[in-house]
N, C-alpha and C. Protein backbone atom coordinates (compact mmCIF):
# COMPACT_ATOMS: atom_id res chain seq x y z
N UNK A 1 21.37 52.01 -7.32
CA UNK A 1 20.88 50.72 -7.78
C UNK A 1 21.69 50.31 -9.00
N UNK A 2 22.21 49.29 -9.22
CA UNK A 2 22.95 48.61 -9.96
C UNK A 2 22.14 48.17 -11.05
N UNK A 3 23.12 47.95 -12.45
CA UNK A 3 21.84 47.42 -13.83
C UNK A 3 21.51 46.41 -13.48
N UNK A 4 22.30 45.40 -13.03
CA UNK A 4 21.77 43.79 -12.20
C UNK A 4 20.97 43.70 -11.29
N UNK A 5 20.20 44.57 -10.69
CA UNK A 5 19.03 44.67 -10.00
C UNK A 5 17.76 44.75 -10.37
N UNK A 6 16.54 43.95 -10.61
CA UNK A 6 15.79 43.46 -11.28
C UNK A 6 15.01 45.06 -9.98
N UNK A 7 14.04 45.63 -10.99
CA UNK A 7 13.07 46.90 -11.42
C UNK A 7 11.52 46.46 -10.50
N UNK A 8 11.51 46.47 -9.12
CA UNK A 8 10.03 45.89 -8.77
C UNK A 8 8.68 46.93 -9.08
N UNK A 9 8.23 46.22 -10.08
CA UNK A 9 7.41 47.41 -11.06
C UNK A 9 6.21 46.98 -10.48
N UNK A 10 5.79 45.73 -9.80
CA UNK A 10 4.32 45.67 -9.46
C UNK A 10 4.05 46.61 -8.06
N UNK A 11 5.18 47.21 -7.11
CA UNK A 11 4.95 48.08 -6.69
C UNK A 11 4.93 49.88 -7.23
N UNK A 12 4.79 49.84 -8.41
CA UNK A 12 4.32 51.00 -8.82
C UNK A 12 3.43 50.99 -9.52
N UNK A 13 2.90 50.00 -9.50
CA UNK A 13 1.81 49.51 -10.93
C UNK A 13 0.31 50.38 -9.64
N UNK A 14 -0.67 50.49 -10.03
CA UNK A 14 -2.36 50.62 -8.98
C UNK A 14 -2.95 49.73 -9.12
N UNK A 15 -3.50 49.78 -8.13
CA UNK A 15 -4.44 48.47 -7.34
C UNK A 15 -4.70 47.05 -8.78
N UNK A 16 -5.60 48.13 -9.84
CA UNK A 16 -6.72 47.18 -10.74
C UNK A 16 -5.25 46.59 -11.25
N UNK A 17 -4.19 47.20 -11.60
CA UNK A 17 -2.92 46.48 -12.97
C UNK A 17 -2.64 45.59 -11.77
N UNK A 18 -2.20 45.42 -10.45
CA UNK A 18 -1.31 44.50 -9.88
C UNK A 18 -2.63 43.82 -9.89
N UNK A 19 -3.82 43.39 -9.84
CA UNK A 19 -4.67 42.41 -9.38
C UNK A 19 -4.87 41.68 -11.55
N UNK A 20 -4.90 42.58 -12.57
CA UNK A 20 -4.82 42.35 -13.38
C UNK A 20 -3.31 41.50 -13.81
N UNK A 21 -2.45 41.67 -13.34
CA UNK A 21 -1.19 40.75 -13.24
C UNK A 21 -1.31 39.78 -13.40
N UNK A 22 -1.93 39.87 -11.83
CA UNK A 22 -1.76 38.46 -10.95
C UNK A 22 -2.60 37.19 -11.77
N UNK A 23 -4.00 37.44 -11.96
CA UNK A 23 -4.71 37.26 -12.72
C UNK A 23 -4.19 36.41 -13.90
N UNK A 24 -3.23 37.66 -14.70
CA UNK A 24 -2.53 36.56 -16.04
C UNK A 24 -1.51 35.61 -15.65
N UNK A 25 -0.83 35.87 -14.66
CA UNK A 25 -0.15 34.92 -14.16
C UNK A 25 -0.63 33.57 -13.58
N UNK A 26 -2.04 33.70 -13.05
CA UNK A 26 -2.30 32.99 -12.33
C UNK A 26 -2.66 32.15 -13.64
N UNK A 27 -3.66 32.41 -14.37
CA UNK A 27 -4.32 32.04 -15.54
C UNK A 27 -2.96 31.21 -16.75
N UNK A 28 -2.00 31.80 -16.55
CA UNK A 28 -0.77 31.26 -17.63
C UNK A 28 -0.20 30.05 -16.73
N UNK A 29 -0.36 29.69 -15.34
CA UNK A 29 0.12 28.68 -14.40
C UNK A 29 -0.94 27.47 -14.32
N UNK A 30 -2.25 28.08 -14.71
CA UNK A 30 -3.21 26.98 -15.11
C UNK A 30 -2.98 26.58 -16.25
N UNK A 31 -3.44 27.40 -17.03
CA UNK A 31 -3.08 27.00 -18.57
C UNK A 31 -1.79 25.63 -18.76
N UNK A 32 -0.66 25.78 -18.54
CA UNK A 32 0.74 25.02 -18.37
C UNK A 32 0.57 23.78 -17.87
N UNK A 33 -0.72 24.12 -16.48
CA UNK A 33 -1.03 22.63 -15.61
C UNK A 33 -2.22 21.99 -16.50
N UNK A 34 -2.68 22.45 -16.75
CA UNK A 34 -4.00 21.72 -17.58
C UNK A 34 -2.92 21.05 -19.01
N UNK A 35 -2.05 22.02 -19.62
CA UNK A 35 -1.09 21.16 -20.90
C UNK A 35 -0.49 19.76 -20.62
N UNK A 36 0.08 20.14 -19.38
CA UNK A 36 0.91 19.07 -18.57
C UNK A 36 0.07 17.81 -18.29
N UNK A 37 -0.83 17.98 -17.63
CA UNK A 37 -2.34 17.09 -16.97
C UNK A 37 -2.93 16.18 -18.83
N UNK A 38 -2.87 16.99 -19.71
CA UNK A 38 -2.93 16.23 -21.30
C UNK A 38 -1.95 15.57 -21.28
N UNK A 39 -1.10 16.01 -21.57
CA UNK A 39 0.28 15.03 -21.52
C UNK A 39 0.24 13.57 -20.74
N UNK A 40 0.12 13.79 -19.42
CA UNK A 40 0.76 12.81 -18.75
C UNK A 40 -1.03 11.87 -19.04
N UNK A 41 -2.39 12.32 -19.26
CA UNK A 41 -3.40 11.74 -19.86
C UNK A 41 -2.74 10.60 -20.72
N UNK A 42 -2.22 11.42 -21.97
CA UNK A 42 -2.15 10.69 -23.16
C UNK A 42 -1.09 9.72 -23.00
N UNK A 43 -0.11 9.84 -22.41
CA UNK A 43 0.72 9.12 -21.91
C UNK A 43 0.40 7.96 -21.08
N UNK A 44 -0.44 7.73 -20.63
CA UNK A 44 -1.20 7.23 -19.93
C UNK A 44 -1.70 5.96 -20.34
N UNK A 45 -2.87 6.60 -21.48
CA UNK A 45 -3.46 5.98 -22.14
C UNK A 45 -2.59 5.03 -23.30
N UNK A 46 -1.85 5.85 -23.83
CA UNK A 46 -0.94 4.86 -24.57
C UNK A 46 -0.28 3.83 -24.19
N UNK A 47 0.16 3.80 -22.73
CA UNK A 47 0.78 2.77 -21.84
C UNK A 47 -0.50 1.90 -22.07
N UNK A 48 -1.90 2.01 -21.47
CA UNK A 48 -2.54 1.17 -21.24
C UNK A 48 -3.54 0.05 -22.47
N UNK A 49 -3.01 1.27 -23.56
CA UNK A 49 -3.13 0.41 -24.68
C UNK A 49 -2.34 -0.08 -25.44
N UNK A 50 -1.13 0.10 -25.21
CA UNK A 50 0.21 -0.92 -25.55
C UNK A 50 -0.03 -2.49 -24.86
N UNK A 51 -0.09 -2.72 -24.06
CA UNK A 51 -0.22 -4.08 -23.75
C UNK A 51 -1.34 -4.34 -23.47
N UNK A 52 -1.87 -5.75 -23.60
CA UNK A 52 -3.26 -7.09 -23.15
C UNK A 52 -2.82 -6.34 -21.12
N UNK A 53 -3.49 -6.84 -20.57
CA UNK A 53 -3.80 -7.01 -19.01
C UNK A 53 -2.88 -8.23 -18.76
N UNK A 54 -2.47 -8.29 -17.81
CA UNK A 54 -1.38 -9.53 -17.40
C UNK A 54 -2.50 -10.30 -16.43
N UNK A 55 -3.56 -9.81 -15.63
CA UNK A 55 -4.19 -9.90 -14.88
C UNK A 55 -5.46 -9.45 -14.59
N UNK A 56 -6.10 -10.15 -13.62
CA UNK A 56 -7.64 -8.93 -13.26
C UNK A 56 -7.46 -7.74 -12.60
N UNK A 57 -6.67 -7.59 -11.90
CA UNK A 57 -6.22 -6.38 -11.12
C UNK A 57 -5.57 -5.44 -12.19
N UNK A 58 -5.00 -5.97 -13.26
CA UNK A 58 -4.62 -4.77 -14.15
C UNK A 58 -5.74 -4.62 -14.82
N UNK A 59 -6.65 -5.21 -15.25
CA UNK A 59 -7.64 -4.89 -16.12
C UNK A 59 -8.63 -4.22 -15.43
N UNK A 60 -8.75 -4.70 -14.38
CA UNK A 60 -9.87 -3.48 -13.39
C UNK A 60 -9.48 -1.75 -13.81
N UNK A 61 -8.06 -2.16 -12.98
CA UNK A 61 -7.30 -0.94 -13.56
C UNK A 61 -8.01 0.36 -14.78
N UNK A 62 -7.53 -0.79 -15.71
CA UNK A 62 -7.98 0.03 -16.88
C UNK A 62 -9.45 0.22 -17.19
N UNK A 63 -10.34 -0.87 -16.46
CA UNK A 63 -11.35 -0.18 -16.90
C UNK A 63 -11.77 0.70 -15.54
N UNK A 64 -11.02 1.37 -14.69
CA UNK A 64 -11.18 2.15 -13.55
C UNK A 64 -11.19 3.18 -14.04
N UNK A 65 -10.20 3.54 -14.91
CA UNK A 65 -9.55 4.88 -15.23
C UNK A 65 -10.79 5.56 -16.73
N UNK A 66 -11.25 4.13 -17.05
CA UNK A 66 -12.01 4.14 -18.31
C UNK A 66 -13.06 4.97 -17.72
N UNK A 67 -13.82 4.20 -16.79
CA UNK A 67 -14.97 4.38 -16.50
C UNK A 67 -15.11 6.07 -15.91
N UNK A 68 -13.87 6.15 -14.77
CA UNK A 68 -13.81 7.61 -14.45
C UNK A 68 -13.99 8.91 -15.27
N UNK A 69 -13.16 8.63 -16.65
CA UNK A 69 -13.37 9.41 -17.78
C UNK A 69 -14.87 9.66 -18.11
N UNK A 70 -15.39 8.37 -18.22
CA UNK A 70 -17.10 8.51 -18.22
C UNK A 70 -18.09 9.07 -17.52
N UNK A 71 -17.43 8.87 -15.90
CA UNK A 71 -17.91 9.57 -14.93
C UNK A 71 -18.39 11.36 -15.23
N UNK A 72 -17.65 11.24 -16.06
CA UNK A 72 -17.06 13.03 -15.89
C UNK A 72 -18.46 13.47 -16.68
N UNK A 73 -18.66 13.23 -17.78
CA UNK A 73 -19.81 13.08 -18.26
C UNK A 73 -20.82 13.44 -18.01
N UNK A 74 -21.95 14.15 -18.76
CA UNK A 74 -23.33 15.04 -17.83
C UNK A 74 -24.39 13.67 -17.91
N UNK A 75 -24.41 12.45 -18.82
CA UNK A 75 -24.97 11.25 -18.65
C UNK A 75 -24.87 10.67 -16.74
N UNK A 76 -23.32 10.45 -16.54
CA UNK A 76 -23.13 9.72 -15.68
C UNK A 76 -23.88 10.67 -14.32
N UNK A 77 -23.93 11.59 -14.59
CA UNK A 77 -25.18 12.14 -12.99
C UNK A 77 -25.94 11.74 -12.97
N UNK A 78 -26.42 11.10 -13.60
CA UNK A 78 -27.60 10.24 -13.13
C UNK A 78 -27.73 9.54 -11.74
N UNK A 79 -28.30 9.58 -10.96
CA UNK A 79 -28.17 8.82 -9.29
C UNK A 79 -27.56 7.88 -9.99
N UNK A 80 -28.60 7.00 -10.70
CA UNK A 80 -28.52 5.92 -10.92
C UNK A 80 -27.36 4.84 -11.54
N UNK A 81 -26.45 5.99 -12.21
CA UNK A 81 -25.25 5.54 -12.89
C UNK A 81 -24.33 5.87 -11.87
N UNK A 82 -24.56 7.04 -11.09
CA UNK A 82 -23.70 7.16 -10.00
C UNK A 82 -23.74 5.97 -9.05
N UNK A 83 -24.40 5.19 -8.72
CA UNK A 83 -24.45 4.17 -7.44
C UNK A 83 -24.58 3.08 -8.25
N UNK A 84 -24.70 2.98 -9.48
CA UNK A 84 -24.19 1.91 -10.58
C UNK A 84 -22.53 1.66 -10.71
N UNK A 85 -21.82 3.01 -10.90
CA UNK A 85 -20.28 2.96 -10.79
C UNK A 85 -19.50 2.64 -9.20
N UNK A 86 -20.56 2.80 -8.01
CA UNK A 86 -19.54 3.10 -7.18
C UNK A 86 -19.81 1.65 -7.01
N UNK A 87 -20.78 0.77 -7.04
CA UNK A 87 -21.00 -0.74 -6.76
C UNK A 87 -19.85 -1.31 -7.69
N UNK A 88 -19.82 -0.84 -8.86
CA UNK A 88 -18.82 -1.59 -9.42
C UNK A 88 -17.18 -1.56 -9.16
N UNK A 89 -16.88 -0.12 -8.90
CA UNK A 89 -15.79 -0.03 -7.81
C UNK A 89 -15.80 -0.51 -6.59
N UNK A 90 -16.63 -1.13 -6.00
CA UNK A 90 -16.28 -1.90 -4.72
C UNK A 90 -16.52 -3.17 -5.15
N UNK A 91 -17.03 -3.92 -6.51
CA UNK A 91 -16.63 -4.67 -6.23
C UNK A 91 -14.85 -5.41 -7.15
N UNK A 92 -14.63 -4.20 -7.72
CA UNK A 92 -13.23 -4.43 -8.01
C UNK A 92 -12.26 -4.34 -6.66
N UNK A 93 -12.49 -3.39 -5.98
CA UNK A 93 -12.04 -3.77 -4.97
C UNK A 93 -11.63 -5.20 -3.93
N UNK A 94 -13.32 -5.28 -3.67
CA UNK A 94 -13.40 -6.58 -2.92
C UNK A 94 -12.66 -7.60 -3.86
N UNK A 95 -13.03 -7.87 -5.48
CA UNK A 95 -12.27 -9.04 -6.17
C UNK A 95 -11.08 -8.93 -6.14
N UNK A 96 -10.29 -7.99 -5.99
CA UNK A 96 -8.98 -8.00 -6.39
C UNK A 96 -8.27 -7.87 -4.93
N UNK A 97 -8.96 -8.01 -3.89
CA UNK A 97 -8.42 -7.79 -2.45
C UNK A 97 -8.29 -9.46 -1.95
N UNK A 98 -9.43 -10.46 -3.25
CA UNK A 98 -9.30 -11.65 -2.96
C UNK A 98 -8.57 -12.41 -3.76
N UNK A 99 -7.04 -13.09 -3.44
CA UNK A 99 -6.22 -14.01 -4.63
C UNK A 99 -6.79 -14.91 -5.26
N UNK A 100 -8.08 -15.36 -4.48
CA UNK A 100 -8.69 -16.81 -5.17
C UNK A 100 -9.70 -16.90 -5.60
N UNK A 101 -10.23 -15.23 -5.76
CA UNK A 101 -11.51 -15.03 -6.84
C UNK A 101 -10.81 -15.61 -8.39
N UNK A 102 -12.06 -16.60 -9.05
CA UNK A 102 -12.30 -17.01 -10.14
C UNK A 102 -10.98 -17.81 -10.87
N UNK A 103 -10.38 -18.18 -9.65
CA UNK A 103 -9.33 -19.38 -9.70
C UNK A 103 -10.00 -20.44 -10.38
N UNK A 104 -10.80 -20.70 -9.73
CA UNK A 104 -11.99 -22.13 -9.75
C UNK A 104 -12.44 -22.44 -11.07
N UNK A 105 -12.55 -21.40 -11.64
CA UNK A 105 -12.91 -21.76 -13.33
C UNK A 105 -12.07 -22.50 -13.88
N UNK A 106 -12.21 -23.52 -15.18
CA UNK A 106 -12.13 -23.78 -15.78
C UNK A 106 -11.26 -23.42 -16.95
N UNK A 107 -10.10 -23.12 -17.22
CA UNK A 107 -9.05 -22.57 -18.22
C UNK A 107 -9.74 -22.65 -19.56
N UNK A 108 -10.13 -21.91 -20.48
CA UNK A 108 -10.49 -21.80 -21.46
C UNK A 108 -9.67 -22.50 -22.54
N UNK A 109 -10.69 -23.06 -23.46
CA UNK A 109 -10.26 -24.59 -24.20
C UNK A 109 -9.26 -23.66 -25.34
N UNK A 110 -8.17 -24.38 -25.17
CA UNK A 110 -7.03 -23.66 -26.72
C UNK A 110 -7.27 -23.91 -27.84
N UNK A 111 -6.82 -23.25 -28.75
CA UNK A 111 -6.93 -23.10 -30.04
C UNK A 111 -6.01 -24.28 -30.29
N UNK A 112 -6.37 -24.91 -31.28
CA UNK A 112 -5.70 -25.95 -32.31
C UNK A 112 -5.75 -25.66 -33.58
């Protein structure tokens, strides 16, 4: 065996060390994904609070992602908040599936 031949030590390791390994490995591959999963969070969030909404479909958006966060929440089990959120996700849906929801209004009077 050559020095450039990497040493396969988990076949000499017993049963409990190779399952104890695996274990930290597995646990150090979560760890990394949960860092990563913050990241691309915060990243996220900073996008969505850098700019106003261009639109209703972007602002649903944001308050989609808002509300989900809330979801998570031991409040939001509530039946009641539960079938409170999913009504309100369908009807972002349905509004934003229609171009000519709340066209009809009235443009809000400008500042002078």
């Amino acid at each position: 065996m050559s020095s450039d031949t990497p040493v396969p030590l988990d076949h000499h390791r017993g049963m409990a060390a190779q399952k104890a390994t695996e274990l930290r490995r597995l646990r150090a591959e979560v760890e990394a994904d949960e860092q990563m999963l913050r990241q691309r969070h915060n990243e996220l969030q900073a996008r969505l609070v850098a700019s106003p909404a261009e639109n209703w479909f972007a602002a649903s958006e944001k308050a989609r992602y808002l509300i989900n966060l809330l979801a998570g929440t031991p409040q939001a089990r509530d039946p009641r908040w539960k079938s409170l959120i999913a009504a309100l996700f369908d009807d972002f849906d349905r509004l934003s599936a229609d171009p000519g929801e709340g066209t009809d209004r009235a443009p809000p009077p400008e500042a002078s």
